[in-house]
C-alpha atoms as a PDB file:
ATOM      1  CA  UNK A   1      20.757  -5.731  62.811  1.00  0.00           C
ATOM      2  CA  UNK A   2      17.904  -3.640  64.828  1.00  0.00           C
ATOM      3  CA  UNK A   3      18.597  -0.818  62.844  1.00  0.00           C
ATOM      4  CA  UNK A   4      18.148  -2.330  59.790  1.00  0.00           C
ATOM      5  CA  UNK A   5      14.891  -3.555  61.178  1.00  0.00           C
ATOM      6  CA  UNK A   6      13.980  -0.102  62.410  1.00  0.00           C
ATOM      7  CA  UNK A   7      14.970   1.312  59.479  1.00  0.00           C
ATOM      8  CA  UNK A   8      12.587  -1.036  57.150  1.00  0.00           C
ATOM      9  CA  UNK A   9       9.992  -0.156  59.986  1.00  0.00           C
ATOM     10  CA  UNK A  10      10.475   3.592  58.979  1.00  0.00           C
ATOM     11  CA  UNK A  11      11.873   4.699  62.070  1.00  0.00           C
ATOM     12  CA  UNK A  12      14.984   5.682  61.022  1.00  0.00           C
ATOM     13  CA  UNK A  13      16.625   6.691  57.726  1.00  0.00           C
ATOM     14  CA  UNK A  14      18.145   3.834  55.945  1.00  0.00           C
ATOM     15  CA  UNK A  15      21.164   6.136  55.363  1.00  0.00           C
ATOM     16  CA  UNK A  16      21.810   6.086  59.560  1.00  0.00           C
ATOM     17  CA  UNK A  17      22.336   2.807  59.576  1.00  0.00           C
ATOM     18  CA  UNK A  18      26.095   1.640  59.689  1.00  0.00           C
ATOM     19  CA  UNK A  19      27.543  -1.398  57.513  1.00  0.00           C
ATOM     20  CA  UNK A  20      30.521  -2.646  55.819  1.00  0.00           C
ATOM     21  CA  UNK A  21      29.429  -0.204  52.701  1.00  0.00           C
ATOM     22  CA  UNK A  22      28.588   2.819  54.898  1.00  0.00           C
ATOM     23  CA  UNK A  23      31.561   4.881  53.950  1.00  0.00           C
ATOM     24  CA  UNK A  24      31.668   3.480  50.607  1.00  0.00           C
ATOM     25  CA  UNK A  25      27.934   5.441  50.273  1.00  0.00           C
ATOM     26  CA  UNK A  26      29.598   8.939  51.004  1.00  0.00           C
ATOM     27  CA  UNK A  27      29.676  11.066  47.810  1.00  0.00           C
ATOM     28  CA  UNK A  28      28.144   7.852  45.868  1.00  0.00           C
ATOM     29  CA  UNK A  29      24.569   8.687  45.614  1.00  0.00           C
ATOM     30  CA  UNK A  30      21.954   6.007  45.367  1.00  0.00           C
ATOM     31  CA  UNK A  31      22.293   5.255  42.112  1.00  0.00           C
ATOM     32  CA  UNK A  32      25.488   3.258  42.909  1.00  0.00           C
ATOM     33  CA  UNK A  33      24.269   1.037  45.742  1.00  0.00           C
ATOM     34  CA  UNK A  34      23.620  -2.097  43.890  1.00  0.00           C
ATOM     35  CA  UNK A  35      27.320  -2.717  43.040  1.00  0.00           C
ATOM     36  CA  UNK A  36      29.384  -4.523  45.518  1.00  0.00           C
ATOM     37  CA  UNK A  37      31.809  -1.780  47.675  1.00  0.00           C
ATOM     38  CA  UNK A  38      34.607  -2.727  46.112  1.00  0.00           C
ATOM     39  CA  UNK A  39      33.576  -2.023  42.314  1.00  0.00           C
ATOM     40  CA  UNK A  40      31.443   0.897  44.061  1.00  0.00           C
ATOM     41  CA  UNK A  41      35.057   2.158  45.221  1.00  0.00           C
ATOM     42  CA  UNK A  42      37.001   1.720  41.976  1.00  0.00           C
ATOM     43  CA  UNK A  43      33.791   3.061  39.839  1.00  0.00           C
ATOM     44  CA  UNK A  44      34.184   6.331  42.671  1.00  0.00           C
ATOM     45  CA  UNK A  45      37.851   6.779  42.094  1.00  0.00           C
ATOM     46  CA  UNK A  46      37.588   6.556  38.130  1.00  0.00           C
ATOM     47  CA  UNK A  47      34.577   9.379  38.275  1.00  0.00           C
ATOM     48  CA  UNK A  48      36.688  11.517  40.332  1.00  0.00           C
ATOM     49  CA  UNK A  49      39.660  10.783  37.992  1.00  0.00           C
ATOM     50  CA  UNK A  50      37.495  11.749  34.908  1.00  0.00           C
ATOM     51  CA  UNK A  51      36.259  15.151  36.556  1.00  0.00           C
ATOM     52  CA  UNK A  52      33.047  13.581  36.889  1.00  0.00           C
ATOM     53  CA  UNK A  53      29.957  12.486  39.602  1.00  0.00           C
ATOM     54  CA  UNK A  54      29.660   8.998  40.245  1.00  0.00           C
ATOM     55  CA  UNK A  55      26.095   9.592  38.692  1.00  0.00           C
ATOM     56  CA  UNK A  56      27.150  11.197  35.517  1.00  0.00           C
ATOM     57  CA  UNK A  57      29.751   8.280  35.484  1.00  0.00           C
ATOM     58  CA  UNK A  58      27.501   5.487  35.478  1.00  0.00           C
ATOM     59  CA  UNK A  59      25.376   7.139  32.935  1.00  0.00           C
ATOM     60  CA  UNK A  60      28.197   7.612  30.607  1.00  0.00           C
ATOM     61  CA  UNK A  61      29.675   3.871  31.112  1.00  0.00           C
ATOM     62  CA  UNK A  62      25.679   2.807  30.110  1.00  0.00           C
ATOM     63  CA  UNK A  63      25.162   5.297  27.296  1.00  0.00           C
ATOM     64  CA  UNK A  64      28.662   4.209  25.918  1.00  0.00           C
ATOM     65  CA  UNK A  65      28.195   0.669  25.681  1.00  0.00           C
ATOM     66  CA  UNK A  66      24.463   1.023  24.452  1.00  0.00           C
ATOM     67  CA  UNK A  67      26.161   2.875  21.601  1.00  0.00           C
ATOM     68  CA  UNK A  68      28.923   0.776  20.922  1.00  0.00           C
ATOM     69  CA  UNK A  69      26.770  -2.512  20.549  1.00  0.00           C
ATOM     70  CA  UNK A  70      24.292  -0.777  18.870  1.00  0.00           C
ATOM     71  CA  UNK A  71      21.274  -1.567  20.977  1.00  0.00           C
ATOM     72  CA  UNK A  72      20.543   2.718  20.159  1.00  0.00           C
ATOM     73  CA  UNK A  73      19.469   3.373  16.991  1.00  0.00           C
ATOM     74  CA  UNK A  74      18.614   6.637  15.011  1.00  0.00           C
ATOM     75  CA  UNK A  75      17.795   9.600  15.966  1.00  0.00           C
ATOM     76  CA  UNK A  76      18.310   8.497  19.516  1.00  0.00           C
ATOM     77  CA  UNK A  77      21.781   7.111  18.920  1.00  0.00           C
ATOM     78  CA  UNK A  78      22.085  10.405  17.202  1.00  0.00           C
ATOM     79  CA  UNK A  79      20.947  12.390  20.236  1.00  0.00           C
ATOM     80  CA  UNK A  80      22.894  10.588  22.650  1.00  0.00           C
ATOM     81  CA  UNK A  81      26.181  10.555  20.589  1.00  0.00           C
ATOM     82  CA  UNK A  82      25.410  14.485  20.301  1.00  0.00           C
ATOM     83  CA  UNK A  83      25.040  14.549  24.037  1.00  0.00           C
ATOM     84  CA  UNK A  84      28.424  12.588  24.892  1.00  0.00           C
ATOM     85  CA  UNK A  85      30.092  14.529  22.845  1.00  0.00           C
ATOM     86  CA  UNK A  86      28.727  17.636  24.015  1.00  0.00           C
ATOM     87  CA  UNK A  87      29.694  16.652  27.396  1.00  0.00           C
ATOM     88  CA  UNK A  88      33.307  15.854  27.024  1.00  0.00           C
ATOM     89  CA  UNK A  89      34.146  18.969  25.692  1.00  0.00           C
ATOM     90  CA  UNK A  90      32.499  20.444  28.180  1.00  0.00           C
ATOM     91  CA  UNK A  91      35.000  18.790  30.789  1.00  0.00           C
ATOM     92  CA  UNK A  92      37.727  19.537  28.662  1.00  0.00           C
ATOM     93  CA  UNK A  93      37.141  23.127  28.288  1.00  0.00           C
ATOM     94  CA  UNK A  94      36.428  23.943  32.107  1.00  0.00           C
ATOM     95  CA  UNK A  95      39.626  22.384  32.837  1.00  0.00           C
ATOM     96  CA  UNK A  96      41.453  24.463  29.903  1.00  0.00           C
ATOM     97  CA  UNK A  97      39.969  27.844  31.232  1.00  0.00           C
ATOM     98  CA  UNK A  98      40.595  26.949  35.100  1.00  0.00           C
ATOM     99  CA  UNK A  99      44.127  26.428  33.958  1.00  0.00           C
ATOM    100  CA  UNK A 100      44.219  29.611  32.183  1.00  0.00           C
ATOM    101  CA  UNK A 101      42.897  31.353  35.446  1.00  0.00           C
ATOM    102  CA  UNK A 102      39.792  31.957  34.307  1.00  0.00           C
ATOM    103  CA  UNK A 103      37.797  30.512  37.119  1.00  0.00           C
ATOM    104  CA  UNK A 104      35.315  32.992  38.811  1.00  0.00           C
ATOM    105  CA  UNK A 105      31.892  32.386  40.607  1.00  0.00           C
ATOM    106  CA  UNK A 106      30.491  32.471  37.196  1.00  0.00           C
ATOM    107  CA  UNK A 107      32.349  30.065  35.691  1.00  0.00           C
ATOM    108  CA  UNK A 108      29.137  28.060  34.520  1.00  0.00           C
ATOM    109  CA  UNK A 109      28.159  30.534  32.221  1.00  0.00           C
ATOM    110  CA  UNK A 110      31.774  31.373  31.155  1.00  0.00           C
ATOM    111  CA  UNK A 111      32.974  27.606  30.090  1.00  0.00           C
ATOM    112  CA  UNK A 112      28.991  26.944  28.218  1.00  0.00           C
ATOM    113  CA  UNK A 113      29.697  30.310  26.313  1.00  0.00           C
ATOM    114  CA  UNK A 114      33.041  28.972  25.295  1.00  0.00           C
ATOM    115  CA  UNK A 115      31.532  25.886  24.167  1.00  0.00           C
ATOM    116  CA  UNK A 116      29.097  27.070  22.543  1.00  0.00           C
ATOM    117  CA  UNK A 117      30.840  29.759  20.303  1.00  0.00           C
ATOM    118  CA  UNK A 118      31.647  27.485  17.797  1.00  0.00           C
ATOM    119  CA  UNK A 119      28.905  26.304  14.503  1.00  0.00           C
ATOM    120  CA  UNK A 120      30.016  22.763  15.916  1.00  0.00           C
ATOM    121  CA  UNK A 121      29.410  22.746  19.619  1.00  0.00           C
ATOM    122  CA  UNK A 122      25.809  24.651  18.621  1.00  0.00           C
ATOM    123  CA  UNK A 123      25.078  21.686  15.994  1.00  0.00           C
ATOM    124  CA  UNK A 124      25.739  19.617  18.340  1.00  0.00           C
ATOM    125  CA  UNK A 125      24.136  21.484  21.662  1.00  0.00           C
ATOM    126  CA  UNK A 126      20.747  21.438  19.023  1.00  0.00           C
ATOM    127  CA  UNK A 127      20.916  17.656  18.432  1.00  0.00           C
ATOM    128  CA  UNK A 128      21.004  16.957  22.232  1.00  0.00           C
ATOM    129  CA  UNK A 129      18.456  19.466  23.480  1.00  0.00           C
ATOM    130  CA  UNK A 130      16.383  18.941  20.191  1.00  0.00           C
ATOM    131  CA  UNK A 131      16.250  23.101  19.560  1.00  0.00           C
ATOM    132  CA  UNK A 132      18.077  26.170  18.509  1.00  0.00           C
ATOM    133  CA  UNK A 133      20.680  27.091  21.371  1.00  0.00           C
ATOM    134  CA  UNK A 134      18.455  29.868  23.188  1.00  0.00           C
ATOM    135  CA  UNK A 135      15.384  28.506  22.373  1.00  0.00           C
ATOM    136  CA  UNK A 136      14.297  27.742  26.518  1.00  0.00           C
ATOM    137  CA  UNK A 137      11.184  25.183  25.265  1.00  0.00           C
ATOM    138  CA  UNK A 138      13.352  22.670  23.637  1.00  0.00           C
ATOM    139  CA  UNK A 139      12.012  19.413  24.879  1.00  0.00           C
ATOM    140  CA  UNK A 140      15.706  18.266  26.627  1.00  0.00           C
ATOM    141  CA  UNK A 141      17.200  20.992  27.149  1.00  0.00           C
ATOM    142  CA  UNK A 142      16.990  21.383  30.987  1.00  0.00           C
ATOM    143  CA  UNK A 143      18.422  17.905  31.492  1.00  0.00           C
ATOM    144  CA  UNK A 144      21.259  18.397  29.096  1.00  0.00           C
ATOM    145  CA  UNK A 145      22.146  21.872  30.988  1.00  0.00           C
ATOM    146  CA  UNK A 146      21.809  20.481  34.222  1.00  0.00           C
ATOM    147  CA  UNK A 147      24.157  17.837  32.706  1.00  0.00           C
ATOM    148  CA  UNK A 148      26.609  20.440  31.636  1.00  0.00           C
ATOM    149  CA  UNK A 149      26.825  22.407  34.832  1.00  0.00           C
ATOM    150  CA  UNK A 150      27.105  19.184  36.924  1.00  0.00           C
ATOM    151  CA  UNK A 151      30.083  18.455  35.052  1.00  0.00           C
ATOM    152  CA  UNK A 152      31.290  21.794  34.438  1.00  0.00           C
ATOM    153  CA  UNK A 153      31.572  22.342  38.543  1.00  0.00           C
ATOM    154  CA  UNK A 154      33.119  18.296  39.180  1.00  0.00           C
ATOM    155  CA  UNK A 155      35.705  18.897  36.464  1.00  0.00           C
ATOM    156  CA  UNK A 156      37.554  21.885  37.728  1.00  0.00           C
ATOM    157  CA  UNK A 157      36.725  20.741  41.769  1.00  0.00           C
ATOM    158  CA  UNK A 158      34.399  23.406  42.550  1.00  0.00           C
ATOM    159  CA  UNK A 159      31.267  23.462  44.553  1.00  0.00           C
ATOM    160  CA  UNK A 160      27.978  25.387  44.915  1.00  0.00           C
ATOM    161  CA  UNK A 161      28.272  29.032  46.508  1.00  0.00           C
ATOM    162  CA  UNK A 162      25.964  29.718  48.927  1.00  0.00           C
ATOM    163  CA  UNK A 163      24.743  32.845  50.379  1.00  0.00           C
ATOM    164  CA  UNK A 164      24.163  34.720  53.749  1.00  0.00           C
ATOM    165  CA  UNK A 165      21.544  32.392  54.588  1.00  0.00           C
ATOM    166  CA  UNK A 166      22.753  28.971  53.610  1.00  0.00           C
ATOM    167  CA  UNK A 167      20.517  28.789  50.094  1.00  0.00           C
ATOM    168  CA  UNK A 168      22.176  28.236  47.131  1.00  0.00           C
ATOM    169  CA  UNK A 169      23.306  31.428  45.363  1.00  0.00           C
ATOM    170  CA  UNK A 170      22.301  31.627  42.166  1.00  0.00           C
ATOM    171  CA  UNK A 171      22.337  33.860  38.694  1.00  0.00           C
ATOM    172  CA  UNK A 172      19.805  34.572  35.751  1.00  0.00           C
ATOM    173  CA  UNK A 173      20.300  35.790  32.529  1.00  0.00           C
ATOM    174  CA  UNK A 174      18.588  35.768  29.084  1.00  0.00           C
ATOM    175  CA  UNK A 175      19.962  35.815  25.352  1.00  0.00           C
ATOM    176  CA  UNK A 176      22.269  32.893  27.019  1.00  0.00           C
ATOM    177  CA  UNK A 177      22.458  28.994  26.643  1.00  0.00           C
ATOM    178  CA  UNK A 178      21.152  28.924  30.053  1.00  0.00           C
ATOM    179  CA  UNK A 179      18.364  30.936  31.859  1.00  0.00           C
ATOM    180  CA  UNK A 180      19.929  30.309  35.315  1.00  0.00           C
ATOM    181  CA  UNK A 181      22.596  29.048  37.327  1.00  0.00           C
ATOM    182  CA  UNK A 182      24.450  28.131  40.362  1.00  0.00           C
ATOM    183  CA  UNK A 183      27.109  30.373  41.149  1.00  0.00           C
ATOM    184  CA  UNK A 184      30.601  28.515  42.125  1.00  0.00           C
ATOM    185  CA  UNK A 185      33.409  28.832  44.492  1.00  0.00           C
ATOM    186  CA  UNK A 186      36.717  26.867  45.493  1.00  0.00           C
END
């Protein structure tokens, strides 16, 4: 109980202090700390089962059931429908190409070429970002990458590389679906 109260007080970080839920929080993110621990712990164990954050899982079981009741209409529904789509195949094709051994510290890059080489995936990459597949001003198309990548990297079980000094290492490129990235490892 004090370190609630110091942590309300700002003295500590509301993360230090220690509860029934305080392992429940590892690997859960914020955005999952309004549901009681144990649907916090089944929602955890499903993300992980579907190759995904517990973030990116949340969003999806929201986005889902906006769309299936209808409450998204349009061009939005459109969008998001685009987006979802976009997404799963993502998963599905990082896990394909890890199978196949094709996993290397680019692997980002390597599964979003992939699923982007067909007149489908781009169709579908251009109704989520809302512009052409290379086109780097289209109003969402840092969020849907980021998106991609996030899931790309949870699906296969991989993590961020880092180098020499502990920062993130990471690539550029140009002509590409992306502009940059975080290299991977195992």
């Amino acid at each position: 109980m004090a370190k609630d109260m110091l942590a309300r007080e700002g003295k500590i970080k509301p993360a230090a202090v220690k509860g029934p839920d305080a392992g429940a929080r590892k690997g859960g993110g914020a955005a999952a700390e309004f549901l009681e621990t144990a649907v916090r712990v089944a929602a955890r164990k499903a993300a992980r089962t579907e190759g995904m954050e517990m973030t990116h899982f949340l969003q999806k079981a929201v986005e889902t059931y906006l769309l299936a009741t209808r409450a998204l209409e349009g061009d939005l529904a459109e969008r998001i429908t685009a987006k979802r789509t976009l997404i799963d195949t993502a998963v599905t094709k990082a896990r394909e190409i890890d199978a196949n051994g094709g996993f290397d510290e680019h692997f980002v890059l390597t599964v979003l070429r992939s699923l982007t080489s067909t007149d489908s995936a781009r169709r579908l990459y251009e109704t989520a970002t809302g512009g052409a597949l290379t086109d780097d001003k289209a109003p969402r198309r840092a969020g849907v990458n980021q998106q991609l990548a996030r899931v790309i990297k949870a699906a296969v079980g991989a993590r961020a590389k880092r180098n020499d000094k502990g920062k993130l290492a990471r690539a550029q490129v140009t002509g590409e679906v992306v502009t940059s990235y975080t290299l991977l490892e195992k």
